[in-house]
C-alpha atoms as a PDB file:
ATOM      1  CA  UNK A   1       0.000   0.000   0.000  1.00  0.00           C
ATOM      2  CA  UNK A   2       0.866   3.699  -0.893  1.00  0.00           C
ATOM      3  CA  UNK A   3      -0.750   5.667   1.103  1.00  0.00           C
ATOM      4  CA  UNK A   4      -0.617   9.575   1.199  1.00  0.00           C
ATOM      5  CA  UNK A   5      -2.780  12.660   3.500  1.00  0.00           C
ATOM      6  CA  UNK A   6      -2.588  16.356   2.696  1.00  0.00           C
ATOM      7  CA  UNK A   7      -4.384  19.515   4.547  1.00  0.00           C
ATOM      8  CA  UNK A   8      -7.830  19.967   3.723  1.00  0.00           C
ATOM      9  CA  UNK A   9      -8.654  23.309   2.578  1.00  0.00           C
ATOM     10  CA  UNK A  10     -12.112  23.543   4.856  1.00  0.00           C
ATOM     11  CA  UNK A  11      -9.725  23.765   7.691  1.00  0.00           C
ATOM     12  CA  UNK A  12      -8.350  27.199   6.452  1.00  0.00           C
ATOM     13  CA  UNK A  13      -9.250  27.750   2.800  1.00  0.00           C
ATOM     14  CA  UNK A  14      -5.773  27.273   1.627  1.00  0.00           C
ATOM     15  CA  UNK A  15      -4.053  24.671  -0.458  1.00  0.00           C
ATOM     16  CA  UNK A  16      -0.547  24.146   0.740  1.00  0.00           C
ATOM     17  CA  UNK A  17       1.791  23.536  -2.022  1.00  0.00           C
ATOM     18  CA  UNK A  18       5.121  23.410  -2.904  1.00  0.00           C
ATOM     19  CA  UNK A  19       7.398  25.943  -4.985  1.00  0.00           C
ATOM     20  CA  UNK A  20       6.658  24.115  -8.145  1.00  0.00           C
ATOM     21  CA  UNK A  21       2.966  24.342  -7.094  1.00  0.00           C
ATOM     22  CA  UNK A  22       2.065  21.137  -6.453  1.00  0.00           C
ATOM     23  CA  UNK A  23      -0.256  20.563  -3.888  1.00  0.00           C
ATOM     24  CA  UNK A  24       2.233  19.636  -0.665  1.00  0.00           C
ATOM     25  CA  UNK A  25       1.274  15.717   0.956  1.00  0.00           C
ATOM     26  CA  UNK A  26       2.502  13.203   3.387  1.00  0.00           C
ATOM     27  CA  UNK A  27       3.007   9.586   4.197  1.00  0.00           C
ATOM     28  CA  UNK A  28       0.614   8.381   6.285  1.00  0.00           C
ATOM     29  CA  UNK A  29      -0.303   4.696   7.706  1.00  0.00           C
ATOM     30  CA  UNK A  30      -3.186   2.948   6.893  1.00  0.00           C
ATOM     31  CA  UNK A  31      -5.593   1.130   9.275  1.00  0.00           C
ATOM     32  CA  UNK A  32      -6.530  -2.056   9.315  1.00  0.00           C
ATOM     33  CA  UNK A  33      -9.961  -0.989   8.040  1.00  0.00           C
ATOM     34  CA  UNK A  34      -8.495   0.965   5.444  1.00  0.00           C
ATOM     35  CA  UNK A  35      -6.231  -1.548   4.477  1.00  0.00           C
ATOM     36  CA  UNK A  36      -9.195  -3.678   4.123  1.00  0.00           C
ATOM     37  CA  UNK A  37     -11.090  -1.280   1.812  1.00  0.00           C
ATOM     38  CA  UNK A  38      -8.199  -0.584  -0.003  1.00  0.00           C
ATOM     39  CA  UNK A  39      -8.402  -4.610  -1.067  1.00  0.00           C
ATOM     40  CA  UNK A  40     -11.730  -4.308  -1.585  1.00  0.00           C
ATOM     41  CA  UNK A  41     -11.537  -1.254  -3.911  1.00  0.00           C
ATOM     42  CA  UNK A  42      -8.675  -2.740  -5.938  1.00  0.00           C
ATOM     43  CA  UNK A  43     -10.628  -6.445  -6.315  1.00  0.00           C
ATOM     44  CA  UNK A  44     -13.914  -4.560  -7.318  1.00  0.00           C
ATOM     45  CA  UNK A  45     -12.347  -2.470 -10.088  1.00  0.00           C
ATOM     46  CA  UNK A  46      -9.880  -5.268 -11.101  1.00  0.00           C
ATOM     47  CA  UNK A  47      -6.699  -2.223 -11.095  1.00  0.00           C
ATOM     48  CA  UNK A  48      -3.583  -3.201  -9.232  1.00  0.00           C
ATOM     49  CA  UNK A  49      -2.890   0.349  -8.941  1.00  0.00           C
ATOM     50  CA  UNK A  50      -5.808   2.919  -8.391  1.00  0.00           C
ATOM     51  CA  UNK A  51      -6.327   5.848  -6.348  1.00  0.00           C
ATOM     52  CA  UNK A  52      -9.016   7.039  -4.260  1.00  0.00           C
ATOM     53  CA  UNK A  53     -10.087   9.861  -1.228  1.00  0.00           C
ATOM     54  CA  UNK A  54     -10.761   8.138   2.139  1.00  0.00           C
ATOM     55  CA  UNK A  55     -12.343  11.054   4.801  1.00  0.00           C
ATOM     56  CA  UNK A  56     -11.623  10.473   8.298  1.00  0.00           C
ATOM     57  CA  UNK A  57     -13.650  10.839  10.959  1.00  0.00           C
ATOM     58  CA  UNK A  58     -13.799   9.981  14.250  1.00  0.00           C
ATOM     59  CA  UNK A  59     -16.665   7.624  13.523  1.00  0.00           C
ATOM     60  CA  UNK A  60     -14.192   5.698  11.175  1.00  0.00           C
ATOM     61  CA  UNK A  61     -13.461   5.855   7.392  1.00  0.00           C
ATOM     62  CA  UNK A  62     -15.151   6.484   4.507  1.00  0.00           C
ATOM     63  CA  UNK A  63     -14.127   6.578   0.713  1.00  0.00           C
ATOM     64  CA  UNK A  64     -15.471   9.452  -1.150  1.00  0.00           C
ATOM     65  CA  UNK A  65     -14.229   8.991  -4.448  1.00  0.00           C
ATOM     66  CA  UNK A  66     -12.396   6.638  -6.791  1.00  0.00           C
ATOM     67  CA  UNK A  67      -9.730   7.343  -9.538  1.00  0.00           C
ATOM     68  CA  UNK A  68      -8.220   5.216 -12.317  1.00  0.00           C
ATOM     69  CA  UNK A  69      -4.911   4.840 -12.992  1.00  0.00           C
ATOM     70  CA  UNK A  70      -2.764   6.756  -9.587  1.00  0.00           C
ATOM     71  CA  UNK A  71       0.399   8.590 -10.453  1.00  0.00           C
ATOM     72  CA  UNK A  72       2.017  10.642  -7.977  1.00  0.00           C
ATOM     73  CA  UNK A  73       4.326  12.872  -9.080  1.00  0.00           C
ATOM     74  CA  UNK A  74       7.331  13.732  -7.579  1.00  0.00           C
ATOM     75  CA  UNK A  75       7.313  11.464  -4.858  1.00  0.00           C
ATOM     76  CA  UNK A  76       9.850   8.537  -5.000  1.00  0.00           C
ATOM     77  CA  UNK A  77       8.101   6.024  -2.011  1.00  0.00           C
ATOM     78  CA  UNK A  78       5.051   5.918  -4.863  1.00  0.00           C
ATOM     79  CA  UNK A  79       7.355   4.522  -7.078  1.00  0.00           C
ATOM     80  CA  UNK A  80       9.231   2.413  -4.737  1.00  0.00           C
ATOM     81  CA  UNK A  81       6.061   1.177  -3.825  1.00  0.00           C
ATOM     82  CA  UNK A  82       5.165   0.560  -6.886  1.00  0.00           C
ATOM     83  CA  UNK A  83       7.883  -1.285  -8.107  1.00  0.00           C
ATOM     84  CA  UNK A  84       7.331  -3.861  -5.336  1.00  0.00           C
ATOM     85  CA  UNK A  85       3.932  -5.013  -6.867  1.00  0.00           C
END
């Protein structure tokens, strides 16, 4: 798993990014549960590789959207992730 969290822009109404103006994200750790959905997600669409928005709450997870194909720019643990597959 690949897993990445950035600042939402409700919290402030800014998008932090980085001097080449990409928005500005971290590694984060997936739960179990997310781990688990992550599975799911990947089995349902039948893509090794997808990306999709999980909102966290303090009532638990919840996806809120589904990409295709996930490319992460600029960030070499995606592709060292990646190349474990």
């Amino acid at each position: 798993f690949h897993a990445e969290v950035r600042k939402a822009p409700t919290v402030d109404g800014k998008v932090n990014r980085s001097k080449d103006g990409k928005e500005i994200r971290y590694p984060v750790i997936l739960s179990e549960a997310e781990k688990v959905i992550s599975a799911l997600i990947v089995k349902a669409f039948r893509q090794t590789v997808c990306g999709f928005d999980i909102l966290r709450t303090n009532g638990g997870s919840m996806v809120c959207d589904v990409n295709g194909w996930s490319f992460v720019k600029g960030n070499q643990k995606y592709y060292d992730d990646f190349a474990e597959l």
